[in-house]
Structure formats: structure tokens, C-alpha cells
N, C-alpha and C. Protein backbone atom coordinates (compact mmCIF):
# COMPACT_ATOMS: atom_id res chain seq x y z
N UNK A 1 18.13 17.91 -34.82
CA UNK A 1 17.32 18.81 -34.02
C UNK A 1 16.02 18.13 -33.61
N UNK A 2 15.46 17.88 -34.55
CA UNK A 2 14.08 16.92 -34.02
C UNK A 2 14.52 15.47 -33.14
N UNK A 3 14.82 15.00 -33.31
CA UNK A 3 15.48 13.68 -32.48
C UNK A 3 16.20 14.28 -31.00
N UNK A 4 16.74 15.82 -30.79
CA UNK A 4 16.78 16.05 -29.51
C UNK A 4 15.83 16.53 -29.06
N UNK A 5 14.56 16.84 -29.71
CA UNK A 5 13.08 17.07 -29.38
C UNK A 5 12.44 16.13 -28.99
N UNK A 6 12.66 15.08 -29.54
CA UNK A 6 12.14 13.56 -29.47
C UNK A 6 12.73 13.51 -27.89
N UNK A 7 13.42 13.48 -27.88
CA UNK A 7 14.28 13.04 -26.56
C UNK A 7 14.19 14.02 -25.19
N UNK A 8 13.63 15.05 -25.12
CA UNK A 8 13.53 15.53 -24.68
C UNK A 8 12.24 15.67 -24.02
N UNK A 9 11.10 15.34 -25.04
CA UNK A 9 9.73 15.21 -24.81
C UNK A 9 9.98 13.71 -23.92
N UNK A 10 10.47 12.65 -24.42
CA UNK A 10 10.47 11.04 -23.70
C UNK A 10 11.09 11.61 -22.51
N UNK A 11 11.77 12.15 -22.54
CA UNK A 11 12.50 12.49 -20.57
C UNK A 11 11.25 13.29 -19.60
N UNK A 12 10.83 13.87 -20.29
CA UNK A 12 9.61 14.84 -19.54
C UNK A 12 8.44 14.18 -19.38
N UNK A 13 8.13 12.90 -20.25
CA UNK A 13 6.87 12.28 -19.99
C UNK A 13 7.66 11.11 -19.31
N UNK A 14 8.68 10.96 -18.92
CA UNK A 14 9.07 9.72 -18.20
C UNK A 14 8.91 10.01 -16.85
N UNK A 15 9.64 11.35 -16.76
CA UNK A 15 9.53 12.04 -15.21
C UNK A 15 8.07 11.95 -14.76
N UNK A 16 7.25 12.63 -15.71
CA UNK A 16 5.12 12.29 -15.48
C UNK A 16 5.06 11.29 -14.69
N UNK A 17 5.30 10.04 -15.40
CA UNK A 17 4.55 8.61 -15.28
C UNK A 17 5.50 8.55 -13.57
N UNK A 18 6.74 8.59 -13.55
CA UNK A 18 7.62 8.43 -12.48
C UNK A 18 7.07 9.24 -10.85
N UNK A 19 6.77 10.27 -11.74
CA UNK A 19 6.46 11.22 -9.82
C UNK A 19 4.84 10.76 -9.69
N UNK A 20 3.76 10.42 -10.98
CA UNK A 20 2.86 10.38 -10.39
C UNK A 20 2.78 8.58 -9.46
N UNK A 21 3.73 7.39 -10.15
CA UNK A 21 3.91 6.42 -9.98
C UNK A 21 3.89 6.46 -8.08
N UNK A 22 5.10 7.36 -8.05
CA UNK A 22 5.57 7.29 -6.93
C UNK A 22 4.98 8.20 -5.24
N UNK A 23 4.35 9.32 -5.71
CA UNK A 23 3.14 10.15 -5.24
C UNK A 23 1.98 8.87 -4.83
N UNK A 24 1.61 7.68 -5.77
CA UNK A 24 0.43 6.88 -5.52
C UNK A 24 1.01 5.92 -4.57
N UNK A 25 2.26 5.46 -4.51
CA UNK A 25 2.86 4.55 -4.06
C UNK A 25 3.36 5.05 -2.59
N UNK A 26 3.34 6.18 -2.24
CA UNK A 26 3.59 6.84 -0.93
C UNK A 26 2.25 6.51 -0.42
N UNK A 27 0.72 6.90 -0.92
CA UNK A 27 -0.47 7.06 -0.10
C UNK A 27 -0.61 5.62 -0.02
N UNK A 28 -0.68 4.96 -0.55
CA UNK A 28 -0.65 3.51 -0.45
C UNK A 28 0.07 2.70 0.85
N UNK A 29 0.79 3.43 1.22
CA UNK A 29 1.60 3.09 2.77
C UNK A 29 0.86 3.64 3.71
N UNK A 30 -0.28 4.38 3.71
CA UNK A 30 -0.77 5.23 4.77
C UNK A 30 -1.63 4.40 5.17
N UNK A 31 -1.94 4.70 6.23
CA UNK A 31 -3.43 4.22 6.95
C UNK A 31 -4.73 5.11 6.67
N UNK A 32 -5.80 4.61 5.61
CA UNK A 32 -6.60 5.48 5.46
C UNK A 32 -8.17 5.16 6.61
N UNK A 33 -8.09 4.16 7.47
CA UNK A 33 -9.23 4.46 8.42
C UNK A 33 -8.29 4.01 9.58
N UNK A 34 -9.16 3.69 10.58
CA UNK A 34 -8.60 2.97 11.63
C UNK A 34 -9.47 1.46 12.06
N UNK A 35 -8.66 0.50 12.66
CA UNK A 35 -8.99 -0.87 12.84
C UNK A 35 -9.96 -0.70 14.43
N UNK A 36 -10.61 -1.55 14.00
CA UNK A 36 -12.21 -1.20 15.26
C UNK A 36 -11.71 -2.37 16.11
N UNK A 37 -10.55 -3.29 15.97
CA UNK A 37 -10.06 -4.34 16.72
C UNK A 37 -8.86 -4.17 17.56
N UNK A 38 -8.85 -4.46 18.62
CA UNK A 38 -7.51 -3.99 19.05
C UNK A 38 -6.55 -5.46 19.42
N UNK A 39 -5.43 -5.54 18.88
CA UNK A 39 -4.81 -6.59 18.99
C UNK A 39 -4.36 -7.02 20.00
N UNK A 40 -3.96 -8.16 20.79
CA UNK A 40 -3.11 -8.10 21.51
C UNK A 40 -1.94 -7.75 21.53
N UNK A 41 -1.30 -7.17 22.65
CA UNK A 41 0.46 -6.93 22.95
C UNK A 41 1.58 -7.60 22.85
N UNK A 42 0.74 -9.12 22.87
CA UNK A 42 1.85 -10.28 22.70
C UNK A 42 2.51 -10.22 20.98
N UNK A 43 1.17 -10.00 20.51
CA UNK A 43 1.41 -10.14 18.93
C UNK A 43 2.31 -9.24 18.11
N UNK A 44 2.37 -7.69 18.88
CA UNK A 44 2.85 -6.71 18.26
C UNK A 44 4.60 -6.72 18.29
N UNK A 45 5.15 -6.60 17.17
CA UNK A 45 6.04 -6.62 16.77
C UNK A 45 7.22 -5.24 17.29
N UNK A 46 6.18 -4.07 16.70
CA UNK A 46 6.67 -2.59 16.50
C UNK A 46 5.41 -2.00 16.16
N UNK A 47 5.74 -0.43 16.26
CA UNK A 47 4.83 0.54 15.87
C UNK A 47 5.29 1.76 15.43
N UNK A 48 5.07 2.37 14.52
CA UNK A 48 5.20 3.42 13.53
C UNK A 48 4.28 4.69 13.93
N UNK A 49 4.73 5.79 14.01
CA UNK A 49 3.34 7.04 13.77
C UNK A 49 3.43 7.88 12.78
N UNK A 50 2.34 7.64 12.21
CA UNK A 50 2.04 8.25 10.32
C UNK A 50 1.31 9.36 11.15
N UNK A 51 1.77 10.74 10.48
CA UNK A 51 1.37 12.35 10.67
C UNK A 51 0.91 12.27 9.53
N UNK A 52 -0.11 13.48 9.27
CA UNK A 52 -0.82 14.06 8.14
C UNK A 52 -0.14 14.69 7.58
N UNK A 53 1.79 15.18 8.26
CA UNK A 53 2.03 16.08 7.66
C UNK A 53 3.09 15.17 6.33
N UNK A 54 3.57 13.44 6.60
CA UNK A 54 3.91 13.30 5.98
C UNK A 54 2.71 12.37 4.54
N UNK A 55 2.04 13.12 3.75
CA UNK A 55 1.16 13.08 2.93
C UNK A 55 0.67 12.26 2.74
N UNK A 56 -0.23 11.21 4.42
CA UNK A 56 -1.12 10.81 4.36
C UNK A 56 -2.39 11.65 5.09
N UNK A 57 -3.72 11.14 5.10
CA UNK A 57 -4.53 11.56 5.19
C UNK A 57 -4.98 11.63 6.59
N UNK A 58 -4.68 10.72 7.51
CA UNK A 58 -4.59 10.92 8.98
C UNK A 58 -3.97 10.56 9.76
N UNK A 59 -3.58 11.39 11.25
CA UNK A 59 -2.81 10.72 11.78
C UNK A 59 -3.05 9.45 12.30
N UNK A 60 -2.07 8.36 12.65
CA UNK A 60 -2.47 6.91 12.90
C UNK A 60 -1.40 6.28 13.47
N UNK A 61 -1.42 5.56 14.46
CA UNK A 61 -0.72 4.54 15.38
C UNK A 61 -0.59 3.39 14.20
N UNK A 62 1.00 2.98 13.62
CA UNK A 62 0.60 1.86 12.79
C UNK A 62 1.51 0.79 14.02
N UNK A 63 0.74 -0.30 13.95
CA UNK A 63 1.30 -1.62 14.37
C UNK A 63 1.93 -2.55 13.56
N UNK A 64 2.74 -2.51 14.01
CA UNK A 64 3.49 -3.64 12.82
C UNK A 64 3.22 -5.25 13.54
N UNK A 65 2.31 -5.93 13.09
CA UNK A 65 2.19 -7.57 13.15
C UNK A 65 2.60 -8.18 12.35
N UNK A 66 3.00 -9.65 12.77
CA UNK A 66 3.97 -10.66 11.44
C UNK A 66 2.84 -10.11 10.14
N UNK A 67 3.12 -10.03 9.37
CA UNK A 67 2.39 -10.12 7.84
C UNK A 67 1.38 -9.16 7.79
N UNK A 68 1.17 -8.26 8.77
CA UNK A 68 0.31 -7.32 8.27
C UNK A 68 0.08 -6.14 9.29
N UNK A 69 -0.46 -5.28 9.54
CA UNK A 69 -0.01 -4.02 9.89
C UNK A 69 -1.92 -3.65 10.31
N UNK A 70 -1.53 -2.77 11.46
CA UNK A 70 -3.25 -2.34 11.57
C UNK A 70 -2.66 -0.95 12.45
N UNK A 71 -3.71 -0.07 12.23
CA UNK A 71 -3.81 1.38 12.31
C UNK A 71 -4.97 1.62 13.42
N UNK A 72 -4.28 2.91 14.45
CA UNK A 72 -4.99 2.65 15.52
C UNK A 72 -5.20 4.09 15.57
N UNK A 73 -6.25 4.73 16.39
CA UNK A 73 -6.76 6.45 16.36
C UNK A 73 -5.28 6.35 17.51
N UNK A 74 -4.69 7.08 17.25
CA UNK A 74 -4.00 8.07 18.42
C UNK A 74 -4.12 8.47 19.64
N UNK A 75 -5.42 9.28 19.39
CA UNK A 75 -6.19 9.51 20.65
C UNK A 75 -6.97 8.43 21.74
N UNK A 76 -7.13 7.53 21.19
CA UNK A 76 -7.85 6.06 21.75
C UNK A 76 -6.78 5.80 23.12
N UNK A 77 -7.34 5.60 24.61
CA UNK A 77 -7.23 4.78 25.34
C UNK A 77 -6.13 3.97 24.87
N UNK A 78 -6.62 2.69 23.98
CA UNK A 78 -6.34 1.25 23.92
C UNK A 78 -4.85 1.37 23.04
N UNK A 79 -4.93 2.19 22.28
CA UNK A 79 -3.94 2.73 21.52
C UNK A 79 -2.57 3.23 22.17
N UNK A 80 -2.50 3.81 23.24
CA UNK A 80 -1.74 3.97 24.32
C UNK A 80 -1.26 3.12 24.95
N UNK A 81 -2.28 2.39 25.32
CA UNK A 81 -1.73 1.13 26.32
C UNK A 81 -1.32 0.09 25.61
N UNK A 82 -1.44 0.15 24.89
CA UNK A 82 -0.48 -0.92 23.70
C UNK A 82 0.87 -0.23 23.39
N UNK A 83 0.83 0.89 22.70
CA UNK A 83 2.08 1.29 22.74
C UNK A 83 2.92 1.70 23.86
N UNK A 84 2.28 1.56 25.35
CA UNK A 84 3.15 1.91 26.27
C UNK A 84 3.83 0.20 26.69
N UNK A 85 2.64 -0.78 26.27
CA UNK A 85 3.32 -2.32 26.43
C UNK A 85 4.20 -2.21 25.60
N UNK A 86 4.44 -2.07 24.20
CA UNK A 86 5.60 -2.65 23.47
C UNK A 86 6.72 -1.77 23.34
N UNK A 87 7.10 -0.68 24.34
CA UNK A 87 7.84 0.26 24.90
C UNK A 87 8.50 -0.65 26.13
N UNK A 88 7.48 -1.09 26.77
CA UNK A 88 8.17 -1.86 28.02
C UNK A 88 8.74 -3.23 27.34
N UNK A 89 7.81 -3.71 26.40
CA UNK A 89 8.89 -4.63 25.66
C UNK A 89 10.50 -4.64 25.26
N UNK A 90 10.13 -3.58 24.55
CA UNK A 90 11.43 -3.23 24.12
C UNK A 90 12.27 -2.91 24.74
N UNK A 91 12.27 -1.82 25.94
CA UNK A 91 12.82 -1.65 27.36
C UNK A 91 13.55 -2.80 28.18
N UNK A 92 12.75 -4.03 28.49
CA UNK A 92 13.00 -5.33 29.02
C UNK A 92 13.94 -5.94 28.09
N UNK A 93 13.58 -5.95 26.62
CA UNK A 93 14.59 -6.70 26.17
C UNK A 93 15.73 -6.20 25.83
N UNK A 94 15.74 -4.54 25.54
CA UNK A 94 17.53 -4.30 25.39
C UNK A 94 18.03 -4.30 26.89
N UNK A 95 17.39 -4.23 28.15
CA UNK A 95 18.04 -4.91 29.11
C UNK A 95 18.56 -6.26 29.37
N UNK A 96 17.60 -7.26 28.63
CA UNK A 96 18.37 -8.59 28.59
C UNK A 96 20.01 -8.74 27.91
N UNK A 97 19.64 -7.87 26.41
CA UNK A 97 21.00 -8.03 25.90
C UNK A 97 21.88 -7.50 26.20
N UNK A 98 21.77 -5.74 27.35
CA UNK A 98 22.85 -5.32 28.07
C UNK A 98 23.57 -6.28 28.98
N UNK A 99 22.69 -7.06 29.54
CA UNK A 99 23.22 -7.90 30.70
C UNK A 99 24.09 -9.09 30.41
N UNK A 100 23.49 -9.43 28.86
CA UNK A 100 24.31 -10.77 28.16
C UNK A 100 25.42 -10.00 27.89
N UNK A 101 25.51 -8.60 26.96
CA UNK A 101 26.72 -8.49 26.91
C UNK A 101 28.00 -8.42 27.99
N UNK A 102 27.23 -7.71 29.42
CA UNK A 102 28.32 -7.82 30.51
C UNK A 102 28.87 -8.76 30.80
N UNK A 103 28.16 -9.20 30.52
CA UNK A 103 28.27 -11.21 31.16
C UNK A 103 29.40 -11.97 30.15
N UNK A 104 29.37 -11.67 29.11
CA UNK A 104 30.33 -11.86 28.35
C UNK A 104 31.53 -11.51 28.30
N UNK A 105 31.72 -10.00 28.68
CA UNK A 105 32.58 -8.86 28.38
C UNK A 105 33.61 -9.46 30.06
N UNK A 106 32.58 -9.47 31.23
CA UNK A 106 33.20 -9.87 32.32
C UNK A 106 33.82 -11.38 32.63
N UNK A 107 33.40 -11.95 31.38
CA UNK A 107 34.21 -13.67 31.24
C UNK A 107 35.42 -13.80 30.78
């Protein structure tokens, strides 16, 4: 009886350490200010949009650059026109690979 007490208490303080582990490890992905620099378009990889509603603290334009990531206000001008460039990026290039595939498909 005590040893399934024992065991029972270790499962309930495991779950503790586990949700608060993982609760810290979610905010930790967020963008908690925004970057006062705006990158170039060439550089940007991809971009992400973090809502407040998924339990970070503001909303934020994330950029994904090789090795590191920067967070942009939403509302910003510059923030737009970046994400409307790497839209047309992306646009242009699954047109390249539609066209390779025809090109293939028609050989």
C-alpha cells in the first residue's frame, strides 16, 4: 500500500516538473520585443506569425534567417513589404519547379 503511494506521488510530481518544463519551453519560442532592424529580402528564408492567442505575449512577424530568426511589429510598413517580397519569392520559385516539371513530364 505505501509503495503504491510512493508511486503515485513520483507520477504526480513528474507530471509538475513536465508541464511546467514544457509551458517555459513554449514561451521561449515567442518573440518577446520586436527587432528595430529590418533585414534584407534577399536574406529571408521564411516567415512565421506568432498570435497572442497561441501563449505568447505579442503578436509578431517571425523571419526565419540562416541561424537565427528576428521578429517584426505586424503593423509596420517594412514588415509587409518584406513579407509581400518573400511571397513573391516563393510564388516565382514554385513556378520555376512547375515548369521543370512540365518540361520533364513533356520529354
Amino acid at each position: 500500500m505505501a509503495s503504491s503511494k510512493t508511486c503515485l506521488v513520483a507520477v504526480l510530481c513528474s507530471l509538475v516538473i513536465l508541464t511546467t518544463f514544457i509551458s517555459s519551453a513554449q514561451s521561449a519560442s515567442c518573440c518577446l520585443r520586436y527587432s528595430k532592424r529590418q533585414p534584407p529580402c534577399r536574406r529571408i528564408l521564411g516567415y512565421t506569425v506568432q498570435n497572442i492567442n497561441n501563449s505568447c505575449d505579442i503578436n509578431a512577424i517571425v523571419f526565419h534567417i540562416a541561424g537565427r530568426f528576428v521578429c517584426a511589429d505586424p503593423s509596420k510598413l517594412w514588415t509587409q513589404k518584406i513579407m509581400k517580397c518573400v511571397d513573391e519569392k516563393r510564388r516565382k520559385s514554385s513556378q520555376i519547379v512547375k515548369k521543370e516539371n512540365s518540361d520533364k513530364a513533356s520529354a
